[in-house]
Protein backbone atom coordinates (compact mmCIF):
# COMPACT_ATOMS: atom_id res chain seq x y z
CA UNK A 1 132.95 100.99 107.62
CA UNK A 2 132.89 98.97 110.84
CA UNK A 3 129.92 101.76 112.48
CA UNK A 4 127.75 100.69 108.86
CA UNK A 5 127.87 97.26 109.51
CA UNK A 6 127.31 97.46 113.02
CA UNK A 7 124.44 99.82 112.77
CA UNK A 8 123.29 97.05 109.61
CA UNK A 9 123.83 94.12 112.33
CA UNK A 10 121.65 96.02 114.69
CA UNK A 11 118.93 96.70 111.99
CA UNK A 12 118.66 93.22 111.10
CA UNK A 13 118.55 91.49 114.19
CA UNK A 14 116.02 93.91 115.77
CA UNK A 15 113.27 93.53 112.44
CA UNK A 16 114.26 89.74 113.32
CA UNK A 17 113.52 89.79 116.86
CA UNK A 18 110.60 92.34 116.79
CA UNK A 19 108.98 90.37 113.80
CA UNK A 20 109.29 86.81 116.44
CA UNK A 21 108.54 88.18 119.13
CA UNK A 22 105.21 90.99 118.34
CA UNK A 23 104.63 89.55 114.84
CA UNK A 24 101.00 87.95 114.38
CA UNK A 25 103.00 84.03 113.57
CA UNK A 26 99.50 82.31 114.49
CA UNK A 27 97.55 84.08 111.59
CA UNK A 28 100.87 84.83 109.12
CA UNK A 29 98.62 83.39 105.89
CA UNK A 30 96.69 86.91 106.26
CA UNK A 31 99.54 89.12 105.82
CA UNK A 32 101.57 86.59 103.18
CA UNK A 33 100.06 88.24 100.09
CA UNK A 34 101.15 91.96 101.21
CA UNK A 35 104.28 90.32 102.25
CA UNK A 36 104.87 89.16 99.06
CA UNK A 37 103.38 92.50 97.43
CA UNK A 38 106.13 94.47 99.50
CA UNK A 39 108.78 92.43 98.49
CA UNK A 40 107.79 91.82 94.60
CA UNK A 41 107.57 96.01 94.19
CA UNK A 42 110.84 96.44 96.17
CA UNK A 43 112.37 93.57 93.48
CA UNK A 44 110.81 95.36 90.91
CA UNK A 45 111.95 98.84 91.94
CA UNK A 46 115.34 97.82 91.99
CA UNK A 47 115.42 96.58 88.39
CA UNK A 48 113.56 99.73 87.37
CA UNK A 49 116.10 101.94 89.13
CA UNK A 50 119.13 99.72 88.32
CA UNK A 51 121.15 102.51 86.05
CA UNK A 52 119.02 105.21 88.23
CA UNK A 53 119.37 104.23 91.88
CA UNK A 54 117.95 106.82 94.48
CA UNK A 55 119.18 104.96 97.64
CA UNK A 56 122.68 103.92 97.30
CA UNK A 57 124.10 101.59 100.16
CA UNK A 58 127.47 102.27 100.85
CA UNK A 59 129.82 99.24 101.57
CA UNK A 60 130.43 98.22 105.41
CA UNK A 61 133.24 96.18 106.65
CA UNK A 62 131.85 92.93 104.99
CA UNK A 63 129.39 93.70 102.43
CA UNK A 64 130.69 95.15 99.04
CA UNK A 65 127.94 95.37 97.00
CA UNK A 66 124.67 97.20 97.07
CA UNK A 67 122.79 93.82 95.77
CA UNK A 68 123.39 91.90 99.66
CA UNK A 69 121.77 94.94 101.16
CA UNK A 70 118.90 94.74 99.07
CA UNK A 71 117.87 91.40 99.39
CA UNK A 72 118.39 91.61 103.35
CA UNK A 73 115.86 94.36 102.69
CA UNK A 74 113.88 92.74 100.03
CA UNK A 75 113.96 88.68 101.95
CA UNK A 76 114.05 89.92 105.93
CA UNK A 77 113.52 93.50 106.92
CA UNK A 78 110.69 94.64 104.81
CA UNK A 79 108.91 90.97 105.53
CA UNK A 80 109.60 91.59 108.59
CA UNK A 81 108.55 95.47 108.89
CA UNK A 82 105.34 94.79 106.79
CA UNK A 83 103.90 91.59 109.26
CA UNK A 84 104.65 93.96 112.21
CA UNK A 85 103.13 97.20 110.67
CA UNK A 86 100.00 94.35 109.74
CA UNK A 87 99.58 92.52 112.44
CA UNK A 88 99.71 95.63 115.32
CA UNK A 89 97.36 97.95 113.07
CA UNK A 90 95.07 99.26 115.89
CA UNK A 91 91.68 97.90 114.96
CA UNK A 92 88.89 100.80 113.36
CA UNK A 93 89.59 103.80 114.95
CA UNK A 94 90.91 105.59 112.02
CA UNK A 95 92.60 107.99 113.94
CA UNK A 96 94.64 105.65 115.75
CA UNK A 97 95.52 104.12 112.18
CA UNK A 98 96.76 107.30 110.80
CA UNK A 99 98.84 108.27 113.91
CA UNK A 100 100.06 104.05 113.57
CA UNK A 101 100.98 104.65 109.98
CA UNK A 102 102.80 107.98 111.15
CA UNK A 103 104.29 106.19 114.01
CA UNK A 104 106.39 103.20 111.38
CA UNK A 105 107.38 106.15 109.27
CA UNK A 106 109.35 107.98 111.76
CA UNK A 107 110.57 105.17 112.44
CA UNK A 108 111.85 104.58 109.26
CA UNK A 109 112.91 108.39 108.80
CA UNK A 110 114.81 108.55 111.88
CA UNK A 111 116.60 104.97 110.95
CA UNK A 112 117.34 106.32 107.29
CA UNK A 113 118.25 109.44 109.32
CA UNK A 114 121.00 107.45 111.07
CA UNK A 115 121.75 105.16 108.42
CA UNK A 116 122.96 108.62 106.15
CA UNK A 117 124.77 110.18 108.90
CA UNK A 118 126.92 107.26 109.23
CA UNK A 119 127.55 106.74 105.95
CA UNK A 120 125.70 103.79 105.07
CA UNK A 121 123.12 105.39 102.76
CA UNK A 122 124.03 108.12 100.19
CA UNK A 123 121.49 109.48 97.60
CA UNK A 124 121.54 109.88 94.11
CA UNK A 125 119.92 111.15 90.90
CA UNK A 126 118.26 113.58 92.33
CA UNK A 127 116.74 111.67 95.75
CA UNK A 128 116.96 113.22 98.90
CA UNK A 129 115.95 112.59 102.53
CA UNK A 130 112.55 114.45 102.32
CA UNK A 131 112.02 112.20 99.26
CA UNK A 132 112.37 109.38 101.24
CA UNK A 133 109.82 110.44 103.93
CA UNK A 134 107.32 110.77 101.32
CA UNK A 135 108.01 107.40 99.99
CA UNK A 136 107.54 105.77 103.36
CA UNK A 137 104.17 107.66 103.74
CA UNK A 138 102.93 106.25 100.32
CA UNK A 139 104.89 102.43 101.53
CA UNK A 140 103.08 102.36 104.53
CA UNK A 141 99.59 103.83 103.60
CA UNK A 142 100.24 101.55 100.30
CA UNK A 143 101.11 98.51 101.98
CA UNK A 144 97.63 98.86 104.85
CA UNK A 145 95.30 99.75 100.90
CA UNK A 146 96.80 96.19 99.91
CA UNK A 147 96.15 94.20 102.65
CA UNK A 148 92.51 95.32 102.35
CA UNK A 149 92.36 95.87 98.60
CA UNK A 150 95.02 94.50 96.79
CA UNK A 151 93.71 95.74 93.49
CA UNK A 152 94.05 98.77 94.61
CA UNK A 153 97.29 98.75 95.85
CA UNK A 154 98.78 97.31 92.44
CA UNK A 155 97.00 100.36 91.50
CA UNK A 156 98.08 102.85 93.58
CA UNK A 157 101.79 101.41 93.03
CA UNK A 158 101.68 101.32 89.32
CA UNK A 159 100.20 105.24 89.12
CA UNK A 160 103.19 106.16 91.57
CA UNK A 161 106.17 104.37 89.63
CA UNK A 162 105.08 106.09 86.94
CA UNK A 163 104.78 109.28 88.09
CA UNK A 164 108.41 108.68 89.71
CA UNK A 165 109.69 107.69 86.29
CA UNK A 166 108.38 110.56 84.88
CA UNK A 167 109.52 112.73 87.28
CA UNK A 168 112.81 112.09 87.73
CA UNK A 169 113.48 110.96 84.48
CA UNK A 170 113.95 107.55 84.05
CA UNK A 171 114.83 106.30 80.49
CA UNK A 172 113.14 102.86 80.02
CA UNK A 173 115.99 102.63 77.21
CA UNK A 174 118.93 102.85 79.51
CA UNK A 175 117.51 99.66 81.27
CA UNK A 176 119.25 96.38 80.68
């Protein structure tokens, strides 16, 4: 329990620091909208899922309840994540911006990665780690579609909670 916490500490202070210190602070009104789109769909996602969870965060030494660790996800490390991922997006090349998006998910993968073999993250209802890999793909390429066309990205979000409801069954009746 002490390791999850740790390895939780050290998560949140390095999306803190990296967000101060490479984040784009000058020119933050052109990321707040995809900010807010990241953390309204993770919100959302979590009352969707709330009888169905996929992720399930394991207590640590302090925290007891799955609800703390997602709103330090949903309030500081995907704010965080998404004006980083934003503000360092290598400019036209769209090369470079496909091996950039590829770049923040194995980043993410190999932190999930850790954050299971610790004990900190379990899976459920039929979710598993190669699940998750695809989901940061679609986060990251979602998150970029936003922040250019944010139509499109409610789109793009909408077709893909619906095909994850339908897939893996999720009974709008057994929501509260």
């Amino acid at each position: 329990m002490w390791l999850i916490l740790l390895f939780r500490a050290f998560l949140l202070t390095s999306f803190i620091v990296s967000a101060w210190k490479w984040g784009d602070w000058r020119n933050w009104e052109k990321y707040y909208s995809s900010i807010l789109f990241v953390m309204v769909v993770n919100l959302s996602v979590g009352y969707l899922g709330y009888h169905n969870s996929f992720w399930v965060f394991n207590p640590d030494a302090i925290v007891s309840t799955e609800t703390i660790v997602e709103f330090v996800n949903t309030y500081i490390a995907l704010p965080a994540t998404t004006l980083l991922f934003l503000s360092n997006m290598p400019p036209v090349k769209k090369v470079q911006q496909y091996a950039y998006i590829l770049l923040w998910v194995v980043i993410y993968g190999i932190l999930e990665g850790i954050d299971h073999i610790i004990g900190g993250i379990s899976y459920d209802n039929g979710w598993s780690y190669g699940y998750s890999l695809l989901f940061d793909c679609a986060m990251f390429i979602t998150i970029r579609v936003h922040y250019d066309r944010p139509l499109l990205g409610w789109l793009i979000t909408f077709s893909a909670v619906t095909f994850v409801v339908i897939v893996f069954k999720i009974f709008l009746a057994e929501m509260k």
